[in-house]
Protein backbone atom coordinates (compact mmCIF):
# COMPACT_ATOMS: atom_id res chain seq x y z
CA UNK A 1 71.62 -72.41 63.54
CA UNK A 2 69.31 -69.65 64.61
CA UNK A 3 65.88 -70.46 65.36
CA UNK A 4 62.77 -67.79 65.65
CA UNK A 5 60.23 -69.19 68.17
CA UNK A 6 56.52 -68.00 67.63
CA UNK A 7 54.08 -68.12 70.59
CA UNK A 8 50.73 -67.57 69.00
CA UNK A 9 46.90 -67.83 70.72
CA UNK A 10 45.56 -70.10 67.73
CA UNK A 11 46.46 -72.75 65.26
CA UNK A 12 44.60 -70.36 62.81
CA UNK A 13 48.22 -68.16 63.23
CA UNK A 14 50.87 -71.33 62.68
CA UNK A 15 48.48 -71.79 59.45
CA UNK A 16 48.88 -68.50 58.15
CA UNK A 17 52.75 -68.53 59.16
CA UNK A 18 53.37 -71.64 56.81
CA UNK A 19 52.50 -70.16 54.01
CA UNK A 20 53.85 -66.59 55.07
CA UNK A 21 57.34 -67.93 56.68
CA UNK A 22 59.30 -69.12 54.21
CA UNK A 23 59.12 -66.42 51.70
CA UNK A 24 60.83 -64.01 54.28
CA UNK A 25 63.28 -66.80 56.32
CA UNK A 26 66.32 -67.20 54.36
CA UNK A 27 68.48 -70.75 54.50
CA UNK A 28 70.29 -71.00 58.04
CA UNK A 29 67.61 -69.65 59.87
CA UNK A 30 64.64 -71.96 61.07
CA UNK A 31 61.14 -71.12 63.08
CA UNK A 32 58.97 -72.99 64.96
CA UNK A 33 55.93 -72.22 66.68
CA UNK A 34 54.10 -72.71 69.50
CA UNK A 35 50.30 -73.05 69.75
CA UNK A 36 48.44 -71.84 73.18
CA UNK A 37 44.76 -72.53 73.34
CA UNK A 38 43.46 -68.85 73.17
CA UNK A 39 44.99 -66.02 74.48
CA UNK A 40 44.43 -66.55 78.16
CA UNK A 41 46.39 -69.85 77.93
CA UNK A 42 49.04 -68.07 76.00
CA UNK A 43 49.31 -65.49 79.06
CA UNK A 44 49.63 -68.15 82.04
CA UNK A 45 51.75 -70.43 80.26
CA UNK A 46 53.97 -67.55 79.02
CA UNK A 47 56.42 -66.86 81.11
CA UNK A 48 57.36 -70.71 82.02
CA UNK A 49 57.61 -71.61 77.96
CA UNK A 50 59.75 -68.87 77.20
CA UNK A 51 62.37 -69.90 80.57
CA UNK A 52 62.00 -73.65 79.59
CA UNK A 53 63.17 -73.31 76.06
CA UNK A 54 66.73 -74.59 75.75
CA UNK A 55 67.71 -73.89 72.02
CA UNK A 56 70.33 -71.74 72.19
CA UNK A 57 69.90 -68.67 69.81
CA UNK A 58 66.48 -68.88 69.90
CA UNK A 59 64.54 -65.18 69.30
CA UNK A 60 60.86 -65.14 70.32
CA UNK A 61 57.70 -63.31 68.48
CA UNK A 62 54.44 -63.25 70.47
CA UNK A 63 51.54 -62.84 67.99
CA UNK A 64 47.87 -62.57 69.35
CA UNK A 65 44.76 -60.73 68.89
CA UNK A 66 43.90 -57.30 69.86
CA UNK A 67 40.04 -58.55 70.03
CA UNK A 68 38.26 -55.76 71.96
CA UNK A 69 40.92 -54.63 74.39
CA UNK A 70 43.52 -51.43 74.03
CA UNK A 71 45.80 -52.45 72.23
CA UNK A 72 48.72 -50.66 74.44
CA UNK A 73 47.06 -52.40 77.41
CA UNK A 74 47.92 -55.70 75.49
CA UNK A 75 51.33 -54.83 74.48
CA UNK A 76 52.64 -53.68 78.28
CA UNK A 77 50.90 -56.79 80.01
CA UNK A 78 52.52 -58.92 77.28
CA UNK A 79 56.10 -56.99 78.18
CA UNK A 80 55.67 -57.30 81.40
CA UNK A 81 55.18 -60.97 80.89
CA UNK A 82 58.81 -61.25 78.94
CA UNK A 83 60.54 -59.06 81.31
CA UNK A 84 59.44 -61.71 84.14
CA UNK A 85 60.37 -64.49 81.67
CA UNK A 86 64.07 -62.37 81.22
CA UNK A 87 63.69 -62.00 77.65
CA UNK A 88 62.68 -58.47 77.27
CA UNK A 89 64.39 -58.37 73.22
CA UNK A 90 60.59 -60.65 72.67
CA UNK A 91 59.09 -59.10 69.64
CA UNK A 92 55.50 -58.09 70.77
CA UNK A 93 53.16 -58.01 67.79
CA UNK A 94 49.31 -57.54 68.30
CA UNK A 95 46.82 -57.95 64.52
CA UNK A 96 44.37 -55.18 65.03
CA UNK A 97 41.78 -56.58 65.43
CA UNK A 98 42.05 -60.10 64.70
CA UNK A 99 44.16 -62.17 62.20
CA UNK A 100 41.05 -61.72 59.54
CA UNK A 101 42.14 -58.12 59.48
CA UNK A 102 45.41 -59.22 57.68
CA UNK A 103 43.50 -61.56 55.30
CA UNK A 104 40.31 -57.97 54.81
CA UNK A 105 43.35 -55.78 53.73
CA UNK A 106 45.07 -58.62 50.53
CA UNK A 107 41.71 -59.42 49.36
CA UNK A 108 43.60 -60.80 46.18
CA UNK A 109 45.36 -63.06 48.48
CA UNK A 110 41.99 -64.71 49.84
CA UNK A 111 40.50 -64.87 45.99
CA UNK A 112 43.76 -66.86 44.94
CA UNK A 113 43.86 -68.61 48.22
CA UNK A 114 39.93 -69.37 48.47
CA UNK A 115 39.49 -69.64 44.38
CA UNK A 116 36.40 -67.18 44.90
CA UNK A 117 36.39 -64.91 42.03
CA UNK A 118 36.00 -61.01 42.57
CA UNK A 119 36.71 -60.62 45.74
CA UNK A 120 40.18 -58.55 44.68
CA UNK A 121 37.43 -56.16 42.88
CA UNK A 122 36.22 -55.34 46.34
CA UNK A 123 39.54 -53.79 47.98
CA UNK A 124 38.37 -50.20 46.69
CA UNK A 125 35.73 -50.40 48.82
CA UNK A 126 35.66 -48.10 51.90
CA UNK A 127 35.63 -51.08 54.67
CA UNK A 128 38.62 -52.98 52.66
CA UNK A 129 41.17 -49.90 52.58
CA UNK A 130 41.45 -49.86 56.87
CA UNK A 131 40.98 -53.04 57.42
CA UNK A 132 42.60 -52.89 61.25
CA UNK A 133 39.32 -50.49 61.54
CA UNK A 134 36.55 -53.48 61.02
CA UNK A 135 35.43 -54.23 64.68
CA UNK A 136 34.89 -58.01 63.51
CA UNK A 137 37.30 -58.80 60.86
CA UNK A 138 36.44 -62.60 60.89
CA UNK A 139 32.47 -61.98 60.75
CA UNK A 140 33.54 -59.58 57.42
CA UNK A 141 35.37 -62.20 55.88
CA UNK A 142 32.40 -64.95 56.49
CA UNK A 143 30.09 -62.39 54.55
CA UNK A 144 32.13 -61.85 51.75
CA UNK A 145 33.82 -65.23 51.80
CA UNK A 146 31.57 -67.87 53.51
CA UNK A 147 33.22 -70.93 52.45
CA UNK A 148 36.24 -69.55 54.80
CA UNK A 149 37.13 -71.46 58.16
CA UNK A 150 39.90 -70.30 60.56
CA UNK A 151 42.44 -72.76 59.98
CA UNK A 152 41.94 -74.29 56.39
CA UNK A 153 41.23 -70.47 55.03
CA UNK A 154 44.19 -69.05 56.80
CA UNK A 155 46.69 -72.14 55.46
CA UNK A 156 44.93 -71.61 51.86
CA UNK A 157 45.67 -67.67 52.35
CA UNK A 158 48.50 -67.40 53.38
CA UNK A 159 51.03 -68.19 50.90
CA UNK A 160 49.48 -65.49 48.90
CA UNK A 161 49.89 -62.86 51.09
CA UNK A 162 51.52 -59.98 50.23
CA UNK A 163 54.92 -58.72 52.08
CA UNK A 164 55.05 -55.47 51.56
CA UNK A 165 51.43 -54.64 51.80
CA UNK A 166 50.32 -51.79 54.13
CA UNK A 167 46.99 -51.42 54.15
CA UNK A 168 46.74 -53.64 57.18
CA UNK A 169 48.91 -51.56 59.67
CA UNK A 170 49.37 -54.55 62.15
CA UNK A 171 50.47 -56.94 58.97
CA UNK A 172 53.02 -54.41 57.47
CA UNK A 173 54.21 -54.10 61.06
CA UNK A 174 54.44 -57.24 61.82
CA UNK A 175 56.62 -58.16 58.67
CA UNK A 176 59.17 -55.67 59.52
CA UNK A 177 59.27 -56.35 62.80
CA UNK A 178 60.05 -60.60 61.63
CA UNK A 179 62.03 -59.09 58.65
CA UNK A 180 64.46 -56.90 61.43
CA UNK A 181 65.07 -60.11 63.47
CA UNK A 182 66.24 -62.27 61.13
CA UNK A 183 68.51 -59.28 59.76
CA UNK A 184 70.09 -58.78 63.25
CA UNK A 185 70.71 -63.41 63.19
CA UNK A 186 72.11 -62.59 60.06
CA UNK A 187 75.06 -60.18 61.29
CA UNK A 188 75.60 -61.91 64.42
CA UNK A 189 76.21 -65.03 62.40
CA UNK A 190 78.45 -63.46 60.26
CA UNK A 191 80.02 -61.77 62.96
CA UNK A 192 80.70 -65.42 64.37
CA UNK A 193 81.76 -66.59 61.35
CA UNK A 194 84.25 -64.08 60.98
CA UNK A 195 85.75 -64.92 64.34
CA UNK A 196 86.01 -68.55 63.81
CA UNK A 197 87.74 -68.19 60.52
């Protein structure tokens, strides 16, 4: 069985991916994740996790914040990182410029998820329709939303998330990159099951 192994800087991530997960993972394939405290610990500990882990098929998906730094400047340290952990497939994906970005750009998903009416009636606005653009996604979100908190609001949110929704850049990026992986398990377990037949 193929397993997809998410290393992600918060819990506020592995509560979004429970709701988010299982509407793209199809039977056979299973995920797990793997919860660093912030994204400093996520960079030390990196390299060792990703040698230790002993499931065989196992495909790994960093996800972390952009926060203030370039995001390209992100993405090569984290490659780097992988190629010293000799995994260089790693899927690299960086939420411009926090996970609240995702949540700023479905703001039907946070109304459903939340049960705060008319907050979908606010995507039109200006600030909504780039939401990888808002320098503090997760301040926005407490103005517009202040009964949200990182972890409950993100497990309430994200089974209502939409997949193919692109006004977050980083989301709609993310999704194909997930959605790619678990096409490429899917042919090389066919591919296996046509040899052992």
């Amino acid at each position: 069985m193929s397993e997809l192994v998410f290393l992600l800087e918060e819990p506020s991530a592995e509560a979004m991916l429970a709701g988010l997960l299982p509407r793209i993972l199809p039977k056979g394939i299973r995920y797990r994740c793997i919860v660093f405290e912030g994204k400093q610990d996520l960079e030390a500990q990196l390299v060792r996790r990703i040698r230790g882990y002993r499931v065989p098929h196992s495909r790994f998906i960093i996800l972390r914040d952009q926060d203030a730094e370039d995001c390209h400047t992100v993405k090569a340290r984290l490659t780097d990182l992988c190629l010293n952990a000799r995994h260089p497939e790693t899927l690299i994906r960086i939420a411009c410029k926090e996970l609240e970005s995702w949540y700023l750009g479905d703001l039907e998903a946070v109304q459903k998820g939340l049960k705060i009416n008319g907050l979908a009636g606010l995507q039109d606005k200006r600030i909504y329709r780039t939401p990888d653009a808002v320098q503090s996604p997760a301040r926005q979100l407490g103005r517009i939303a202040p009964i949200y908190q990182k972890v409950a609001g993100s497990r309430a949110i994200g089974p209502h998330l939409k997949l193919d929704n692109v006004r977050s850049n980083s989301f709609a990026v993310f999704i194909k990159g997930v959605k790619c992986i678990v096409n490429s398990l899917l042919k090389a377990d066919n591919k296996t099951d046509g040899v052992l037949s």
